[in-house]
C-alpha atoms as a PDB file:
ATOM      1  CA  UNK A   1       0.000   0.000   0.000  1.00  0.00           C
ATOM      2  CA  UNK A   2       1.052   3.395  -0.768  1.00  0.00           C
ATOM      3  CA  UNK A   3       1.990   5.940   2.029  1.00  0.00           C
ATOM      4  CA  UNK A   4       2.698   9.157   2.229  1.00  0.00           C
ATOM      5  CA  UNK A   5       2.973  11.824   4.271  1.00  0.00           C
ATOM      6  CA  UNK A   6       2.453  16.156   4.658  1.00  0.00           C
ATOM      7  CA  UNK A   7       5.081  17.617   7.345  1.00  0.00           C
ATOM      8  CA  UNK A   8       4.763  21.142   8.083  1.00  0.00           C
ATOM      9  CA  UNK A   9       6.726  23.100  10.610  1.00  0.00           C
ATOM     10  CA  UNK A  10       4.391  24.713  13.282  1.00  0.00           C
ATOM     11  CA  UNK A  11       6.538  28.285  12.663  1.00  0.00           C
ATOM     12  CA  UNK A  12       3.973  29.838  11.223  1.00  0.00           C
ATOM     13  CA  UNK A  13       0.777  29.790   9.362  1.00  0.00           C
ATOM     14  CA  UNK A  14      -0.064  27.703   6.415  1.00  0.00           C
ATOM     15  CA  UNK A  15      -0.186  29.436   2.658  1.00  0.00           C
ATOM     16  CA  UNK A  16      -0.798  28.620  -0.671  1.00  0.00           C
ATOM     17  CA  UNK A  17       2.768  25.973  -1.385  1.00  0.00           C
ATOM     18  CA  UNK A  18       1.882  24.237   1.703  1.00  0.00           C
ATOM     19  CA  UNK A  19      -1.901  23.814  -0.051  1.00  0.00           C
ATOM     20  CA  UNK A  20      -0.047  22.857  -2.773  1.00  0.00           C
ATOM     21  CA  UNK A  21       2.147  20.588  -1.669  1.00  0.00           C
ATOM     22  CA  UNK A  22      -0.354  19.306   0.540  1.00  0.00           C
ATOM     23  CA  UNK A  23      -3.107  18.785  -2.167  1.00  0.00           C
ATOM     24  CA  UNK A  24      -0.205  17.082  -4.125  1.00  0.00           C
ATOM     25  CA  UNK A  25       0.129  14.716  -1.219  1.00  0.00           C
ATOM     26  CA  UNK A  26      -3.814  13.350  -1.366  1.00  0.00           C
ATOM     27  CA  UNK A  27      -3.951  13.208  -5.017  1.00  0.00           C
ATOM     28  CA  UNK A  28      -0.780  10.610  -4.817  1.00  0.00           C
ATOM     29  CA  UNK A  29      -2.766   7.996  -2.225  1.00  0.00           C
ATOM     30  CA  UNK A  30      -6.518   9.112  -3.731  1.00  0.00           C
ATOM     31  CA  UNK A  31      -6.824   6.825  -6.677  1.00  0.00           C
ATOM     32  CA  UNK A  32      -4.568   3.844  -5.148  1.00  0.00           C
ATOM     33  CA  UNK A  33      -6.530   3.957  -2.038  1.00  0.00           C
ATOM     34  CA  UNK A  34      -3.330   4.534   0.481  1.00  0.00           C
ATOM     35  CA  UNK A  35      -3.051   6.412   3.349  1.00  0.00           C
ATOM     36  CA  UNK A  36      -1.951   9.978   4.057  1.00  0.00           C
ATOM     37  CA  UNK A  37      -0.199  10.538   7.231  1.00  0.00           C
ATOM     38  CA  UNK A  38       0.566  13.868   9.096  1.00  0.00           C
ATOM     39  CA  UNK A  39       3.399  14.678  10.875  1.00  0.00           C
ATOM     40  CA  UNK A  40       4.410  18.084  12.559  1.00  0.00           C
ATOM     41  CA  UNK A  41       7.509  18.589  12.630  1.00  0.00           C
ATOM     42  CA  UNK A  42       8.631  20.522  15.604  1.00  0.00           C
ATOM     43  CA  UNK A  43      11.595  19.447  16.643  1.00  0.00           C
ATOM     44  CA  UNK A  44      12.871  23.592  15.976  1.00  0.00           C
ATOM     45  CA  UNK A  45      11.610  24.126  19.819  1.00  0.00           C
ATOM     46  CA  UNK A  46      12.694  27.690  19.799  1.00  0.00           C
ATOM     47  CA  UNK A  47      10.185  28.740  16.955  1.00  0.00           C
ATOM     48  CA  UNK A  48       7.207  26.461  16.905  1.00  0.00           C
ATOM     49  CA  UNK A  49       4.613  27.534  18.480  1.00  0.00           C
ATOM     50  CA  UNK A  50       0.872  25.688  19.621  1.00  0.00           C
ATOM     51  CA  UNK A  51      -1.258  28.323  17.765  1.00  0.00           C
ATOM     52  CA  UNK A  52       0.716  27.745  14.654  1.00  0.00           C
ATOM     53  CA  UNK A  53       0.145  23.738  15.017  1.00  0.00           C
ATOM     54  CA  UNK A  54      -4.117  24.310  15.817  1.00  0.00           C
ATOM     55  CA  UNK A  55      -3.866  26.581  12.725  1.00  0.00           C
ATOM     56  CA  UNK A  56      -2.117  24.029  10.586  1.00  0.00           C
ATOM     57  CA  UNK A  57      -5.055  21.557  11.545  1.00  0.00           C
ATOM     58  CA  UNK A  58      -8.033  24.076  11.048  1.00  0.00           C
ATOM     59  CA  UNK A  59      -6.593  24.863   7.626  1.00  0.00           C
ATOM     60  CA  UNK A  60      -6.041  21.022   6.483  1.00  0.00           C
ATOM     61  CA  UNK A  61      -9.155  20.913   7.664  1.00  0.00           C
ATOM     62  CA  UNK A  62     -10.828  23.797   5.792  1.00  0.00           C
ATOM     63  CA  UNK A  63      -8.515  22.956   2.378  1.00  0.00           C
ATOM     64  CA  UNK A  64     -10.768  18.970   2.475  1.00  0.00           C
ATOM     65  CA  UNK A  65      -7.406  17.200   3.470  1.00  0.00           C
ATOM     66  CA  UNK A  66      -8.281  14.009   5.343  1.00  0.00           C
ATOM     67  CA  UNK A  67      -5.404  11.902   7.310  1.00  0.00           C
ATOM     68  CA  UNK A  68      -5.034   9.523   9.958  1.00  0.00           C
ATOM     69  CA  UNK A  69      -5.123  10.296  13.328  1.00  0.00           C
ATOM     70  CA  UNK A  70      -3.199  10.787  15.546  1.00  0.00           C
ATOM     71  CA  UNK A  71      -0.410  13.403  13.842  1.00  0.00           C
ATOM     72  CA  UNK A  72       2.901  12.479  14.618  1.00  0.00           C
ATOM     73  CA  UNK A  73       4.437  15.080  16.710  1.00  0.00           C
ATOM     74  CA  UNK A  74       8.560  15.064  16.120  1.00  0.00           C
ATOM     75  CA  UNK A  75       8.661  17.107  19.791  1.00  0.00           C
ATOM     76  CA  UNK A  76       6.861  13.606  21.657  1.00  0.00           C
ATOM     77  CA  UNK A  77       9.493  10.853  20.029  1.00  0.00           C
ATOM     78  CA  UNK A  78      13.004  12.392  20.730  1.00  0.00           C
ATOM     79  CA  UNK A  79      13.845   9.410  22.411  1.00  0.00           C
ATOM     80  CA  UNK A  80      13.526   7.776  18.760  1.00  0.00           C
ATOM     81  CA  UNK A  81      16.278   9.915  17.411  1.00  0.00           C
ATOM     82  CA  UNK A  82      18.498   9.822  20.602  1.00  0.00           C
ATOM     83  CA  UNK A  83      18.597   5.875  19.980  1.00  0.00           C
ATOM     84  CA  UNK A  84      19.039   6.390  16.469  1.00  0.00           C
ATOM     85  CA  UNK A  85      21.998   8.646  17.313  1.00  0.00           C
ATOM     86  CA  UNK A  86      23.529   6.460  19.792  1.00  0.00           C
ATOM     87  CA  UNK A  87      23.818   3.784  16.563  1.00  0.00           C
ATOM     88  CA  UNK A  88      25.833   5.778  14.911  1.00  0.00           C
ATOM     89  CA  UNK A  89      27.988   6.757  17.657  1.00  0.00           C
ATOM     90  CA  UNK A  90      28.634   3.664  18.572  1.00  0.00           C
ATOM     91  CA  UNK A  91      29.865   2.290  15.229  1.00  0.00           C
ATOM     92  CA  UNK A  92      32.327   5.549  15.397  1.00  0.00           C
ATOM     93  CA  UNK A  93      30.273   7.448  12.304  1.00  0.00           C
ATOM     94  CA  UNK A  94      29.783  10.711  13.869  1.00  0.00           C
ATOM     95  CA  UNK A  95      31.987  12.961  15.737  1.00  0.00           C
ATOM     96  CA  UNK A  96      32.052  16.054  17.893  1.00  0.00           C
ATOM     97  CA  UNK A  97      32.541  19.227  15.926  1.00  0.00           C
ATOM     98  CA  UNK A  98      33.379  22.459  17.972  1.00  0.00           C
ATOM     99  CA  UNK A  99      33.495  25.037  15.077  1.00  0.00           C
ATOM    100  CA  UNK A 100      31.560  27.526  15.015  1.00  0.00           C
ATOM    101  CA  UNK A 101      29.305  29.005  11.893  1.00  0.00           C
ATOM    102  CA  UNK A 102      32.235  31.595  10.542  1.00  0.00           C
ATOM    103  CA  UNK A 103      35.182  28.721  11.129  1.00  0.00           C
ATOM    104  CA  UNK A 104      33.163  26.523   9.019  1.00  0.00           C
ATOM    105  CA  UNK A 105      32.875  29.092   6.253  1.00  0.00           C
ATOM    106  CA  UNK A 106      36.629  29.777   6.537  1.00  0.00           C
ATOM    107  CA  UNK A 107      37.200  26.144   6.423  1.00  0.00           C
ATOM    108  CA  UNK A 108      34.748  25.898   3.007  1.00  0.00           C
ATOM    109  CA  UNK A 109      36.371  28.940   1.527  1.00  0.00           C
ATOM    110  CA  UNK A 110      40.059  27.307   1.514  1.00  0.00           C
ATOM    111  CA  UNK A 111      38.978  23.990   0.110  1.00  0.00           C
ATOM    112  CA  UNK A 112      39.824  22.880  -2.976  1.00  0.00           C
ATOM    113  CA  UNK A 113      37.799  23.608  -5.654  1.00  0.00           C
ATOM    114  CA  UNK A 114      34.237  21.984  -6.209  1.00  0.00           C
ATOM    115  CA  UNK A 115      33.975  21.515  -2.059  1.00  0.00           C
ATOM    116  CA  UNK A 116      32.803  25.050  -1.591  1.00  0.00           C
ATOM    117  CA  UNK A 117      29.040  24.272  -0.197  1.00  0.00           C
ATOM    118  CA  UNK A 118      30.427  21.443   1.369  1.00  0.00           C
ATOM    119  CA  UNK A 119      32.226  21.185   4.771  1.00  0.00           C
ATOM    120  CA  UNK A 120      34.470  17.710   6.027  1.00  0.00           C
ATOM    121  CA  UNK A 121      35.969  17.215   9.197  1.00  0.00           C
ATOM    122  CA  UNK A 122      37.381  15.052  11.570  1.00  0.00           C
ATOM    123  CA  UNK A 123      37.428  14.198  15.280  1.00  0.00           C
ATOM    124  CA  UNK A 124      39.700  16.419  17.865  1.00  0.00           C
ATOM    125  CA  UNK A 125      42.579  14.560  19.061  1.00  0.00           C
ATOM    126  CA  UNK A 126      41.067  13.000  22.623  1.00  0.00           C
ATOM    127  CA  UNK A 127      42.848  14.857  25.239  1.00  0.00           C
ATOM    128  CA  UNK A 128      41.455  18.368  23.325  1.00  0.00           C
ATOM    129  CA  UNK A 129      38.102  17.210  22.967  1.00  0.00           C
ATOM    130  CA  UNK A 130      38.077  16.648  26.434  1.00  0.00           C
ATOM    131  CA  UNK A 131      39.247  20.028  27.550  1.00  0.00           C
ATOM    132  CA  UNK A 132      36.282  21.551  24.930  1.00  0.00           C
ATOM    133  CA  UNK A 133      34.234  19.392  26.995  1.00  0.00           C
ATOM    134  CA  UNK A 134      35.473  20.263  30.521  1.00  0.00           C
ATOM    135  CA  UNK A 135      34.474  24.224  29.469  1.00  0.00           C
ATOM    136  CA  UNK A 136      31.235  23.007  28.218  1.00  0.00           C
ATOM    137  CA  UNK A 137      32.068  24.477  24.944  1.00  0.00           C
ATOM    138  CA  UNK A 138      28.884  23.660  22.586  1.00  0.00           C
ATOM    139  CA  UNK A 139      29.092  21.288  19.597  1.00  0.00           C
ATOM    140  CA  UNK A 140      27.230  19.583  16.879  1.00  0.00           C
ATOM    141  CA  UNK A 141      27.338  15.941  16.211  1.00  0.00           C
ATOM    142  CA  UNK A 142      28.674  15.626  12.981  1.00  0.00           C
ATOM    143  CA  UNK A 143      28.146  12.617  10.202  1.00  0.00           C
ATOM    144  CA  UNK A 144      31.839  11.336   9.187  1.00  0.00           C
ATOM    145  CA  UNK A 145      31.499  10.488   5.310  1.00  0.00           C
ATOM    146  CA  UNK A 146      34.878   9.026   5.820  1.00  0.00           C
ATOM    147  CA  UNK A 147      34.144   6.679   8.472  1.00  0.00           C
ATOM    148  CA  UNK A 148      30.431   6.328   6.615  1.00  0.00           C
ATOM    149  CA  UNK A 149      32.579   5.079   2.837  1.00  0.00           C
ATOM    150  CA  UNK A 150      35.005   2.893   5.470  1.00  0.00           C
ATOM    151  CA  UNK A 151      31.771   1.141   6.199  1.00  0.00           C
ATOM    152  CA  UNK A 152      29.972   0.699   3.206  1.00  0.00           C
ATOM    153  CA  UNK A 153      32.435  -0.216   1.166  1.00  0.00           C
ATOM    154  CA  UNK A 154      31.897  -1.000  -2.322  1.00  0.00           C
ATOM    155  CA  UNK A 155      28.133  -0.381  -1.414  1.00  0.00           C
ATOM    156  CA  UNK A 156      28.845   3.002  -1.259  1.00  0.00           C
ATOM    157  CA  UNK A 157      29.303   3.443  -4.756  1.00  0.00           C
ATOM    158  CA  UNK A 158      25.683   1.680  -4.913  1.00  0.00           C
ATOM    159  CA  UNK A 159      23.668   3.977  -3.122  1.00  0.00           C
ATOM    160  CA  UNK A 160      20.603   4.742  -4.913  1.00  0.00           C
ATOM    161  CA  UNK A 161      17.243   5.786  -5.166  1.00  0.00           C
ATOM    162  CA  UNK A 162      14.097   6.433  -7.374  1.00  0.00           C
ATOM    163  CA  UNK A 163      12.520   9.566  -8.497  1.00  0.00           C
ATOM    164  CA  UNK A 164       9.251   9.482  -8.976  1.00  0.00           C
ATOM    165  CA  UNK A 165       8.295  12.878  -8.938  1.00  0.00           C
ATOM    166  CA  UNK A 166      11.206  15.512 -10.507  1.00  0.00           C
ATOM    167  CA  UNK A 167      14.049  16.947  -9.244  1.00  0.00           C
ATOM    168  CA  UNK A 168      14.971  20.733 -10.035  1.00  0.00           C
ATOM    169  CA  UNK A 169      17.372  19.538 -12.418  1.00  0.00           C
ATOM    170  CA  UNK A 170      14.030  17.272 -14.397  1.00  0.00           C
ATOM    171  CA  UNK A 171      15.911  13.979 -12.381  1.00  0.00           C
ATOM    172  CA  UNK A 172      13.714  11.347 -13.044  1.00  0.00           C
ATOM    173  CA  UNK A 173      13.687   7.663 -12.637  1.00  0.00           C
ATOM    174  CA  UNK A 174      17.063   5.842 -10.965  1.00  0.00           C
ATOM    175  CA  UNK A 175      19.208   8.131  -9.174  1.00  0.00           C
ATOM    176  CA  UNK A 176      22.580   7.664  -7.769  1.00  0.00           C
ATOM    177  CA  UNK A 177      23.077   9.467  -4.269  1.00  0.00           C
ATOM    178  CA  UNK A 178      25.764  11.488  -3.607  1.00  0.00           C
ATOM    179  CA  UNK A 179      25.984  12.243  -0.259  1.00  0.00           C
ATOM    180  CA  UNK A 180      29.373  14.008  -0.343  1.00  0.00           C
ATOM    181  CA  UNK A 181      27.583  16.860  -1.914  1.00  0.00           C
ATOM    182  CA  UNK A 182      26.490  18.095   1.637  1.00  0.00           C
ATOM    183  CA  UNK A 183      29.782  16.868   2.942  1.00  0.00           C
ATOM    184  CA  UNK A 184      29.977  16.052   7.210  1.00  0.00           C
ATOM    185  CA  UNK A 185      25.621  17.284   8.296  1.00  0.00           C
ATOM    186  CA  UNK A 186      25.117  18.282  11.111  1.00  0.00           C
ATOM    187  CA  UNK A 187      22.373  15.545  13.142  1.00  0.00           C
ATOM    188  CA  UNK A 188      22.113  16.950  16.252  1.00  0.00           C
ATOM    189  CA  UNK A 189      22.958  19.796  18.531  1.00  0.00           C
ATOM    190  CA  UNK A 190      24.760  19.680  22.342  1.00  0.00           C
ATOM    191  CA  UNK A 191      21.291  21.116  23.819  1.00  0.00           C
ATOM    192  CA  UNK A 192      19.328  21.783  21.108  1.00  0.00           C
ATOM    193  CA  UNK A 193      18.527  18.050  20.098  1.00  0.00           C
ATOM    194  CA  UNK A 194      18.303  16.782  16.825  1.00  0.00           C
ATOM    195  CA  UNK A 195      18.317  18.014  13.480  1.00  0.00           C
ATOM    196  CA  UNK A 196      16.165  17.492  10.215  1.00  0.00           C
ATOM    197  CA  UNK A 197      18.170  14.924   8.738  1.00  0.00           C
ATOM    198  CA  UNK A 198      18.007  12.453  11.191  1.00  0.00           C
ATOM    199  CA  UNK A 199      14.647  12.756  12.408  1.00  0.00           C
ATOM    200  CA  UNK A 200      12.849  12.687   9.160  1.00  0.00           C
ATOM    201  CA  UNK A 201      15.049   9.297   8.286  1.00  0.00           C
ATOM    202  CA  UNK A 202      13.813   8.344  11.612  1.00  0.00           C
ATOM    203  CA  UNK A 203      10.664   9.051  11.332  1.00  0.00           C
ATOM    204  CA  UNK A 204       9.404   7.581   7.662  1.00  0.00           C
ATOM    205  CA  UNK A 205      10.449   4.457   8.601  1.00  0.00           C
ATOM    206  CA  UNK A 206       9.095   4.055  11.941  1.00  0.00           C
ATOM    207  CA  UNK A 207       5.438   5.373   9.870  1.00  0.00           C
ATOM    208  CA  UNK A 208       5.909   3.250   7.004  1.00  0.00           C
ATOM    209  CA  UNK A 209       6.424   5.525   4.428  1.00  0.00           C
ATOM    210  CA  UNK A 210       6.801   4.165   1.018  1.00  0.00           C
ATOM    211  CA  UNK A 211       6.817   7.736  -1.073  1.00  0.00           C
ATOM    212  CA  UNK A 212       8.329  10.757   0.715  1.00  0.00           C
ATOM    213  CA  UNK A 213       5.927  13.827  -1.059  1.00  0.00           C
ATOM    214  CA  UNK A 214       7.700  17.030  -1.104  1.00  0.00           C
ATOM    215  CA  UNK A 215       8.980  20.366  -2.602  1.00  0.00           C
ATOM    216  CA  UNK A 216      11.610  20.185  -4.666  1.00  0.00           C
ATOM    217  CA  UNK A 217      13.535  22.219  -3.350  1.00  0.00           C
ATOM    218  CA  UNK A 218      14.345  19.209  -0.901  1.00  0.00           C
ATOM    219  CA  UNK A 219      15.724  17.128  -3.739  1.00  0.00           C
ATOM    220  CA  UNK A 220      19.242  17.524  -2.426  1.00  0.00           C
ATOM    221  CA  UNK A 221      18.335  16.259   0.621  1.00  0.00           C
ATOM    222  CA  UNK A 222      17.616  12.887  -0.439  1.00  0.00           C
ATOM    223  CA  UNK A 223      21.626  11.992  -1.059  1.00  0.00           C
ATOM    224  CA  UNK A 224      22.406  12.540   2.515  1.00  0.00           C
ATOM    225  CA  UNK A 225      19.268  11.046   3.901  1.00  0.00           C
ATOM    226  CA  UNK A 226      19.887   8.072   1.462  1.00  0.00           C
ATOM    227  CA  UNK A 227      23.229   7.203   3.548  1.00  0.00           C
ATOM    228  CA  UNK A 228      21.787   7.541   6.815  1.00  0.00           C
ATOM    229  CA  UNK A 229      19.193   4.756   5.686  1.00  0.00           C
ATOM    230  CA  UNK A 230      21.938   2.889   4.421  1.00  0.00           C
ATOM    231  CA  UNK A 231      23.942   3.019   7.545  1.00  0.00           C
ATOM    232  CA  UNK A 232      21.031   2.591  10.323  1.00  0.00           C
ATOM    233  CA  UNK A 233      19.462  -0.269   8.120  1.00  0.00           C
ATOM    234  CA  UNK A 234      16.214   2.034   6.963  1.00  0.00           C
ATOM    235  CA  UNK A 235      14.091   1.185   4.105  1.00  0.00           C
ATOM    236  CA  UNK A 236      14.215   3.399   1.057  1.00  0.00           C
ATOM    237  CA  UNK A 237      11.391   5.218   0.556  1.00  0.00           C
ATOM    238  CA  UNK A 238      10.324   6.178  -3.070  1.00  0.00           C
ATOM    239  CA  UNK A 239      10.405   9.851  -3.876  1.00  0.00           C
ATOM    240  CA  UNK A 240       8.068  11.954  -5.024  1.00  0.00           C
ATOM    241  CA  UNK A 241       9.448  15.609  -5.615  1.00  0.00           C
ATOM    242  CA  UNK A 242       7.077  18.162  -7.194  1.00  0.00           C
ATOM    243  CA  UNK A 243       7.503  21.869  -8.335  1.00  0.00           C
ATOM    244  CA  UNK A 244       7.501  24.956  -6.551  1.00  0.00           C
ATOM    245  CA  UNK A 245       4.545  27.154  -6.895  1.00  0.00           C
ATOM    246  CA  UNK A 246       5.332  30.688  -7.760  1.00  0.00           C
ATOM    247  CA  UNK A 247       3.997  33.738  -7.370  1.00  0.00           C
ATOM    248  CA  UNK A 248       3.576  36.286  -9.691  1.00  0.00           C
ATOM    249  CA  UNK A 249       6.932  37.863  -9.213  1.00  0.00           C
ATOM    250  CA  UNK A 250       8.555  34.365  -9.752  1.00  0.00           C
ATOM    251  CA  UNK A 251       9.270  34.289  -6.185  1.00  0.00           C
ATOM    252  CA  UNK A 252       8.185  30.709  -4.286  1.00  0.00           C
ATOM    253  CA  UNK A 253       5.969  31.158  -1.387  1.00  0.00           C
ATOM    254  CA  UNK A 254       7.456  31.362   1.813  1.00  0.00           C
ATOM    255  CA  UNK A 255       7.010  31.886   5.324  1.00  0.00           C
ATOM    256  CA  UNK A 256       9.387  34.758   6.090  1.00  0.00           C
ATOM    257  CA  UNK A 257       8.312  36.829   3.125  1.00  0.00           C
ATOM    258  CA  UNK A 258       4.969  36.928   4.219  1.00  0.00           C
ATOM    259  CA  UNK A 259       3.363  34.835   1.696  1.00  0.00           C
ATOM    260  CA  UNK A 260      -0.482  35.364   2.166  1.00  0.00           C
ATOM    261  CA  UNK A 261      -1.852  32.864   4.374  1.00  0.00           C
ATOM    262  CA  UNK A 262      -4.361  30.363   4.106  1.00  0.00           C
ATOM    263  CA  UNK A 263      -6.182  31.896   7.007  1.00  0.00           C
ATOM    264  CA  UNK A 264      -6.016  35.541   5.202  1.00  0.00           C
ATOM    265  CA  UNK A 265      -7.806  33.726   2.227  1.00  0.00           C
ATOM    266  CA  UNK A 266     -10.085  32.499   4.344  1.00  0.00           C
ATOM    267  CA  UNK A 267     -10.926  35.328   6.263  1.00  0.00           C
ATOM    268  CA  UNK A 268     -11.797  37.640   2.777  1.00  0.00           C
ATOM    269  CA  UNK A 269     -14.101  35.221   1.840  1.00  0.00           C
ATOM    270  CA  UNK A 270     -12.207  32.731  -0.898  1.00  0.00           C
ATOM    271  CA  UNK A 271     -13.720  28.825  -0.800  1.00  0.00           C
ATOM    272  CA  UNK A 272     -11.789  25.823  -0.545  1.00  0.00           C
ATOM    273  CA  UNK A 273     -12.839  24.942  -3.956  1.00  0.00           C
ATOM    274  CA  UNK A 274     -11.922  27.771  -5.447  1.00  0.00           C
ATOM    275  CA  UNK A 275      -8.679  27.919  -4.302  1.00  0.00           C
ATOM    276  CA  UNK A 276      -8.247  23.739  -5.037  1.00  0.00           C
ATOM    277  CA  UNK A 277      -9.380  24.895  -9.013  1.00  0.00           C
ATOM    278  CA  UNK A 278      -6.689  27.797  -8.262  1.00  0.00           C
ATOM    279  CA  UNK A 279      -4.177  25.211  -7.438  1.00  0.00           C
ATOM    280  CA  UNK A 280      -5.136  22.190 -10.335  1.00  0.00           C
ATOM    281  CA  UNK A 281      -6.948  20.190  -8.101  1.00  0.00           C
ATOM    282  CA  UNK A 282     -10.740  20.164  -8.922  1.00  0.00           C
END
């Protein structure tokens, strides 16, 4: 059975690229009878918000979105992830990075050519680690690609997945992931818990999830989610990336430019139908 899943962030309210993305969601599972599942994703503690989750709801709700109950709440499973971590740690695949935003740019900027968006690191020598420690220094656990290849061996060269959506690029079909595009992620923070990577890996396998629904503008995620599947002996979903909508300035939707919201729509009087016809869902 097909399953897939809509994860917004309660940081703010719903517009019309969530509806979209959304609406793209249900028409995947409508016509094979499969089952949409929603998860809010709120692990970013210092920015969700409850108001912004009973909004999310009200407009699924309003839009003609139906899913199971109950939502998946990233905030009520950390444990999940801290096990998850602890995996990885254990086999020696992630290490302790003390760097902070601007030495990890400086680090990018002298790389050799081609590794410019991409940061790789290694493991402070013991006895300094534990002095960064001792001053309670922060840190972010850090995936090692190097120890990741030293695992997979020849697998690594294997990694793959399938596409059946579009990337930005028009990928389509069989895809080879490249995970050393994003270099060392970051998949969790000393006191700030874990990061997106990790928990969504986490999570679509613990829900089942055969076709991961999404913007894409997520594509490049999939390569560095592919190896943490690989390495913590995941299924691989299918993936289903669709387009961005635009507006009329060419700009996509987004939260911090103030896109209209679903709940402005509402509130000067446009129906759910209208905006599904709006959309290309009738």
């Amino acid at each position: 059975m097909l399953v897939t899943r809509f994860a917004p962030s309660p940081t703010g309210r719903l517009h019309r690229g969530h509806a979209f993305s959304a609406l793209t969601a249900q028409a995947l599972v409508r016509p094979c009878g499969g089952r949409l599942i929603l998860r809010i994703e709120d692990i970013d503690a210092a920015r969700s918000r409850p108001e912004f989750e009973a909004a999310i709801l009200d407009d699924l709700a309003w839009l003609g979105l139906e899913w199971e109950a109950p939502a998946r709440r990233q905030s009520e499973h950390l444990t999940d992830y801290a096990d998850a971590l602890q995996r990885l740690r254990a086999e020696g695949l992630v290490y302790r990075c003390f760097k902070t935003r601007r030495e990890i740019l400086d680090d990018i900027g002298r790389a050799p050519h081609g590794r410019e968006a991409a940061y790789v690191g290694a493991a402070l020598p013991e006895h300094e680690e534990a002095a960064r420690l001792a001053a309670e220094e922060p840190f972010a656990w850090r995936l090692s690609l190097a120890a990741a290849r030293r695992k997979l061996g020849a697998a690594w060269d294997e990694l793959g997945f399938r596409e059946q959506g579009a990337g930005p690029g028009g990928e389509r079909g069989e895809q080879l992931a490249r995970p050393e595009r994003a270099g060392d992620i970051i998949l969790a923070r000393k006191g700030l818990g874990v990061a997106y990577h990790l928990a969504v890996v986490v999570d679509d396998a613990l829900q089942g999830i055969t076709h991961v629904t999404r913007g894409c503008d997520l594509y490049e995620a999939v390569h560095s989610q592919r190896l943490l599947q690989a390495l913590l002996g995941l299924p691989t979903p299918v993936y289903h990336h669709h387009r961005l909508l635009l507006r009329a300035d060419g700009k996509r939707f987004a939260k911090r430019d103030e896109a209209e919201t679903l709940g402005q729509l509402r509130a000067r009087g446009m129906s759910p139908q209208a905006l599904r016809a709006e959309l290309g869902f009738e």
